[in-house]
C-alpha atoms as a PDB file:
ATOM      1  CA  UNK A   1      89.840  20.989 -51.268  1.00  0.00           C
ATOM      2  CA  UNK A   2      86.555  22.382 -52.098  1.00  0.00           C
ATOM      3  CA  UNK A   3      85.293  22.312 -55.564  1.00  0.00           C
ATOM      4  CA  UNK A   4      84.374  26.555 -56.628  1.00  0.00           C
ATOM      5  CA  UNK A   5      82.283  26.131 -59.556  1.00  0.00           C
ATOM      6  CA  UNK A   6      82.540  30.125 -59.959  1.00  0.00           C
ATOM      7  CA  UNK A   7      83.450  33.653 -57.858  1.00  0.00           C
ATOM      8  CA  UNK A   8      82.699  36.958 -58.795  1.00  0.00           C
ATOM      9  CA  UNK A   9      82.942  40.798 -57.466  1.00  0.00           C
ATOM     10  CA  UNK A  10      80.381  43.199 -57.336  1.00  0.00           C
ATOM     11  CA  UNK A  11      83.257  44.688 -60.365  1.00  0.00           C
ATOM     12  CA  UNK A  12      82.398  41.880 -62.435  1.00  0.00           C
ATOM     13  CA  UNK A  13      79.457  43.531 -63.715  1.00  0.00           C
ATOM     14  CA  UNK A  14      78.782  45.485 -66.278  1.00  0.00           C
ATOM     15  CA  UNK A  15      80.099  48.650 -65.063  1.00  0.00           C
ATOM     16  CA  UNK A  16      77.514  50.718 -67.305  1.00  0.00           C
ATOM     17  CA  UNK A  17      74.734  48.357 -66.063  1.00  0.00           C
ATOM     18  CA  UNK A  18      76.027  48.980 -62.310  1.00  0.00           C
ATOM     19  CA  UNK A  19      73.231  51.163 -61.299  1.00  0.00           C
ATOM     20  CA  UNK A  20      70.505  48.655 -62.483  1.00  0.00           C
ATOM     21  CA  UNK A  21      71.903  46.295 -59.855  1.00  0.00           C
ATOM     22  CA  UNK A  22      70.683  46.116 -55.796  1.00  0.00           C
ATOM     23  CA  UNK A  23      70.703  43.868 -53.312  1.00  0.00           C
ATOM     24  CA  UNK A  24      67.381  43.177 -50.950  1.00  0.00           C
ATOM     25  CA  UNK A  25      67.121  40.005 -48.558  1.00  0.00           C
ATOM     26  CA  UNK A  26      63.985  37.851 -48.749  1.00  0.00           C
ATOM     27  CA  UNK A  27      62.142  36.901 -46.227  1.00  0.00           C
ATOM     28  CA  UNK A  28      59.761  33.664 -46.465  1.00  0.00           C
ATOM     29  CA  UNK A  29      60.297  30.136 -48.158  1.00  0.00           C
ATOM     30  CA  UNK A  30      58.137  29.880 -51.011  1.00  0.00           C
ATOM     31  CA  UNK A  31      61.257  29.820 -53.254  1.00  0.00           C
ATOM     32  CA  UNK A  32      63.540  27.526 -51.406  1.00  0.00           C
ATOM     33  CA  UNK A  33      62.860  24.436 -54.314  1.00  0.00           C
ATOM     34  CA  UNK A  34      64.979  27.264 -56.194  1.00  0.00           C
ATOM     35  CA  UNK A  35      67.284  27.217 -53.547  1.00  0.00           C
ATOM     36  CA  UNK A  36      66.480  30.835 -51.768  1.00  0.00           C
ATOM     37  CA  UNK A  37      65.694  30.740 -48.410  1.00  0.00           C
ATOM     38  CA  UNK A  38      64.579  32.827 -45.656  1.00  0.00           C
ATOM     39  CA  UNK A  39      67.045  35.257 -45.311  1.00  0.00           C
ATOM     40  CA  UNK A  40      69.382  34.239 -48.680  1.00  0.00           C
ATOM     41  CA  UNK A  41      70.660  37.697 -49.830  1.00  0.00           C
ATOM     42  CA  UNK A  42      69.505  38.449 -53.638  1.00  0.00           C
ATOM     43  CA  UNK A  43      71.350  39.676 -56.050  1.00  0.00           C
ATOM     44  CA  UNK A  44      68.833  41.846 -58.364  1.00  0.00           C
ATOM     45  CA  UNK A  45      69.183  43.810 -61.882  1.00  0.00           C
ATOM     46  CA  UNK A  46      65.872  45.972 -62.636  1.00  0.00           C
ATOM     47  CA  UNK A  47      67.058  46.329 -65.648  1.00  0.00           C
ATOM     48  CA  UNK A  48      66.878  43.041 -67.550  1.00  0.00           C
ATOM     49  CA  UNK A  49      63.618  41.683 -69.228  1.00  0.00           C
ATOM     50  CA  UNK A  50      61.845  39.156 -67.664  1.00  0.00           C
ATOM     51  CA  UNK A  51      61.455  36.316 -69.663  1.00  0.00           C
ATOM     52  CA  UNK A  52      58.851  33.604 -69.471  1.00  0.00           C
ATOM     53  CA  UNK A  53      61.052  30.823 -66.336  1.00  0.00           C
ATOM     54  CA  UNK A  54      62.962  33.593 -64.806  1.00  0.00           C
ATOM     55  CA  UNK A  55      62.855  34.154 -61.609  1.00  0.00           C
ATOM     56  CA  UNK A  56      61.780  38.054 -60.481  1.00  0.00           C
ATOM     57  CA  UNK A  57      60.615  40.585 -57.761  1.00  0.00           C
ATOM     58  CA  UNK A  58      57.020  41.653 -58.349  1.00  0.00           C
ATOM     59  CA  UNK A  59      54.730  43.956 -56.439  1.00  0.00           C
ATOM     60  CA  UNK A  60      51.163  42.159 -55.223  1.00  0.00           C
ATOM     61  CA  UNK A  61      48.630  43.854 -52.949  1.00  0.00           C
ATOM     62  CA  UNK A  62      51.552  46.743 -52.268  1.00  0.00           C
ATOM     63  CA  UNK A  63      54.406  44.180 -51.045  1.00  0.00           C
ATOM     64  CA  UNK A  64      56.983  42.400 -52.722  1.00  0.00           C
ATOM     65  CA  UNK A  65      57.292  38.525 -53.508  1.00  0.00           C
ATOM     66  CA  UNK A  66      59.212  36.387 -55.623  1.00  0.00           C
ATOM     67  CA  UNK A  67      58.716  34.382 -58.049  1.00  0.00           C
ATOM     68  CA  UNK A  68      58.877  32.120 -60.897  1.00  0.00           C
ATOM     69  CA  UNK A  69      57.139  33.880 -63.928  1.00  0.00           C
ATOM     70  CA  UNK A  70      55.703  31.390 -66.485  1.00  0.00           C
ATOM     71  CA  UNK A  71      53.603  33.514 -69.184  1.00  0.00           C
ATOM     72  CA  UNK A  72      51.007  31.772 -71.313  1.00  0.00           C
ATOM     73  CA  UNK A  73      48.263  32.955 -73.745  1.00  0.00           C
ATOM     74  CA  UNK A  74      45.312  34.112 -71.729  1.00  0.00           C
ATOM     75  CA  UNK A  75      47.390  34.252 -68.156  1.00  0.00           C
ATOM     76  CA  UNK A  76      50.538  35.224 -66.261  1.00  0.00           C
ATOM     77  CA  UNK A  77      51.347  32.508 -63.513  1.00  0.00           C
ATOM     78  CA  UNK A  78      53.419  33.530 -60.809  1.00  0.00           C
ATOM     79  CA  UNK A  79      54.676  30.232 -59.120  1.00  0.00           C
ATOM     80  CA  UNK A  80      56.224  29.135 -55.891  1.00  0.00           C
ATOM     81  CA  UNK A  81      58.628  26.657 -55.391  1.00  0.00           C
ATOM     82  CA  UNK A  82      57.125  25.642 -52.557  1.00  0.00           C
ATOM     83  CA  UNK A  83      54.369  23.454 -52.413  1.00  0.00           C
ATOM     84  CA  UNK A  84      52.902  24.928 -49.514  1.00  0.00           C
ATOM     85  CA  UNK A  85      53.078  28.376 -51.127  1.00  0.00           C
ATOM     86  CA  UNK A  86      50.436  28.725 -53.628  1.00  0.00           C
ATOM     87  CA  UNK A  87      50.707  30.076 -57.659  1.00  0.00           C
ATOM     88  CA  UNK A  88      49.603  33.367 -58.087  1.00  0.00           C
ATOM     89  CA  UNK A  89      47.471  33.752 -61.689  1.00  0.00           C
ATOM     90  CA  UNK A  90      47.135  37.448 -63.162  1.00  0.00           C
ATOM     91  CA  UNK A  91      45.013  38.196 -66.441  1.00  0.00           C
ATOM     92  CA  UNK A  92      47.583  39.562 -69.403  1.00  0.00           C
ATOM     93  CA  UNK A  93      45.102  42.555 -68.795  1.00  0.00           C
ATOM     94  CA  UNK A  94      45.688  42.945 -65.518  1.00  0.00           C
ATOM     95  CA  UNK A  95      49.317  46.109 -64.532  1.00  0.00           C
ATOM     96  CA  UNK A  96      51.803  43.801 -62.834  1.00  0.00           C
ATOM     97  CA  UNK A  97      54.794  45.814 -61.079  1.00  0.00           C
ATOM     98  CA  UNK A  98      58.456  44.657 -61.538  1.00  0.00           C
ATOM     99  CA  UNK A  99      61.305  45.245 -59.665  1.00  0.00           C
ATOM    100  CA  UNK A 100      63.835  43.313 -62.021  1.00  0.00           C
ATOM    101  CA  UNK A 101      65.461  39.800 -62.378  1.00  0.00           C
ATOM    102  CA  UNK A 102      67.243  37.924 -59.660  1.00  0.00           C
ATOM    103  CA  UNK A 103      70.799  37.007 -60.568  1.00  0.00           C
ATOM    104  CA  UNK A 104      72.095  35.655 -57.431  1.00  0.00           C
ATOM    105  CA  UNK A 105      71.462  34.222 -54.323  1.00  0.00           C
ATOM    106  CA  UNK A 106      73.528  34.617 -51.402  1.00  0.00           C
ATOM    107  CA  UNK A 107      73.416  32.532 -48.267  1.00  0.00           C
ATOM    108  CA  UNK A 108      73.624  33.689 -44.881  1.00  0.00           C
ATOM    109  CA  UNK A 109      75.979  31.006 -42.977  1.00  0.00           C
ATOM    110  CA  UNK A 110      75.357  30.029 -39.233  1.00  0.00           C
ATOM    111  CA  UNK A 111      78.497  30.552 -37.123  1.00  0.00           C
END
Protein backbone atom coordinates (compact mmCIF):
# COMPACT_ATOMS: atom_id res chain seq x y z
CA UNK A 1 0.00 0.00 0.00
CA UNK A 2 1.19 3.35 -0.91
CA UNK A 3 2.36 5.70 1.68
CA UNK A 4 -0.13 9.39 1.21
CA UNK A 5 1.81 11.81 3.08
CA UNK A 6 -1.32 14.29 2.55
CA UNK A 7 -4.74 14.91 0.17
CA UNK A 8 -6.64 17.85 -0.12
CA UNK A 9 -9.78 19.44 -2.15
CA UNK A 10 -9.91 22.50 -3.87
CA UNK A 11 -12.66 22.96 -0.42
CA UNK A 12 -9.83 22.73 1.77
CA UNK A 13 -9.02 26.22 1.33
CA UNK A 14 -9.83 29.03 2.85
CA UNK A 15 -13.17 29.58 1.50
CA UNK A 16 -12.83 33.53 1.96
CA UNK A 17 -9.34 33.30 0.35
CA UNK A 18 -10.96 31.13 -2.62
CA UNK A 19 -10.84 33.80 -5.16
CA UNK A 20 -7.08 34.56 -4.56
CA UNK A 21 -6.45 31.00 -5.75
CA UNK A 22 -5.85 29.82 -9.78
CA UNK A 23 -4.38 27.28 -11.41
CA UNK A 24 -1.88 27.91 -14.64
CA UNK A 25 0.47 25.03 -16.07
CA UNK A 26 4.16 25.81 -16.61
CA UNK A 27 5.88 25.25 -19.33
CA UNK A 28 9.89 24.90 -19.25
CA UNK A 29 12.32 23.17 -16.67
CA UNK A 30 14.16 25.70 -14.93
CA UNK A 31 12.34 24.69 -11.70
CA UNK A 32 12.41 20.97 -11.87
CA UNK A 33 15.41 20.84 -8.80
CA UNK A 34 12.06 22.08 -7.00
CA UNK A 35 10.35 19.35 -8.42
CA UNK A 36 8.03 21.28 -11.21
CA UNK A 37 8.34 20.19 -14.47
CA UNK A 38 7.28 20.92 -17.86
CA UNK A 39 3.81 20.67 -17.80
CA UNK A 40 3.31 20.09 -13.64
CA UNK A 41 -0.02 21.92 -12.98
CA UNK A 42 0.49 24.87 -10.25
CA UNK A 43 -1.44 25.55 -7.69
CA UNK A 44 -1.22 29.56 -7.18
CA UNK A 45 -2.63 32.15 -4.41
CA UNK A 46 -2.01 35.95 -5.59
CA UNK A 47 -2.81 36.79 -2.54
CA UNK A 48 -0.07 35.76 -0.12
CA UNK A 49 3.23 37.79 0.42
CA UNK A 50 6.16 36.65 -1.04
CA UNK A 51 8.71 36.08 1.28
CA UNK A 52 12.44 35.99 0.76
CA UNK A 53 12.81 31.43 -0.46
CA UNK A 54 9.36 31.21 -1.74
CA UNK A 55 8.74 30.16 -4.75
CA UNK A 56 6.43 32.73 -7.14
CA UNK A 57 5.08 33.78 -10.64
CA UNK A 58 6.69 37.02 -11.80
CA UNK A 59 6.31 39.03 -14.96
CA UNK A 60 9.90 39.66 -17.00
CA UNK A 61 10.11 41.28 -20.43
CA UNK A 62 5.97 40.87 -20.60
CA UNK A 63 5.91 36.90 -19.92
CA UNK A 64 5.69 34.92 -16.98
CA UNK A 65 8.45 32.70 -15.20
CA UNK A 66 8.97 31.12 -12.04
CA UNK A 67 11.00 31.32 -9.59
CA UNK A 68 12.82 31.13 -6.45
CA UNK A 69 12.90 34.72 -4.89
CA UNK A 70 15.92 35.29 -2.57
CA UNK A 71 15.93 39.18 -1.54
CA UNK A 72 19.12 40.75 -0.25
CA UNK A 73 20.24 44.35 0.53
CA UNK A 74 21.15 46.03 -2.71
CA UNK A 75 19.38 43.15 -5.08
CA UNK A 76 16.42 40.86 -5.76
CA UNK A 77 17.70 37.41 -7.20
CA UNK A 78 15.35 35.47 -9.03
CA UNK A 79 16.85 31.86 -9.21
CA UNK A 80 16.38 28.71 -11.18
CA UNK A 81 16.62 25.41 -10.06
CA UNK A 82 18.13 24.46 -12.91
CA UNK A 83 21.57 24.82 -13.58
CA UNK A 84 21.19 25.33 -17.09
CA UNK A 85 18.63 28.08 -16.45
CA UNK A 86 20.31 31.14 -15.37
CA UNK A 87 19.45 33.64 -12.03
CA UNK A 88 17.75 36.57 -12.90
CA UNK A 89 19.16 39.82 -10.65
CA UNK A 90 16.74 42.99 -10.40
CA UNK A 91 17.85 46.31 -8.52
CA UNK A 92 15.38 46.86 -5.22
CA UNK A 93 14.72 50.01 -7.48
CA UNK A 94 13.77 48.37 -10.24
CA UNK A 95 8.93 47.54 -10.47
CA UNK A 96 8.88 43.74 -10.42
CA UNK A 97 5.26 42.26 -11.29
CA UNK A 98 3.76 39.40 -9.16
CA UNK A 99 1.29 37.08 -9.84
CA UNK A 100 1.27 35.34 -6.28
CA UNK A 101 2.86 32.31 -4.45
CA UNK A 102 2.87 28.76 -5.68
CA UNK A 103 1.30 26.33 -3.25
CA UNK A 104 1.20 23.23 -5.18
CA UNK A 105 2.43 21.33 -7.83
CA UNK A 106 0.53 18.91 -9.69
CA UNK A 107 1.90 16.26 -11.99
CA UNK A 108 0.62 15.29 -15.20
CA UNK A 109 0.92 11.26 -15.29
CA UNK A 110 1.75 9.34 -18.60
CA UNK A 111 -0.88 6.68 -19.36
Amino acid sequence: MENIRKKFTPFDFDTEKFDSIYVSQINGDSMKGAGISNRDWLIIDKEKTICSGCIAVFELNGQRTVKRYEEHEDFILLKSENPEFKNISIAKNEPLKSFGVVLYAIKELET
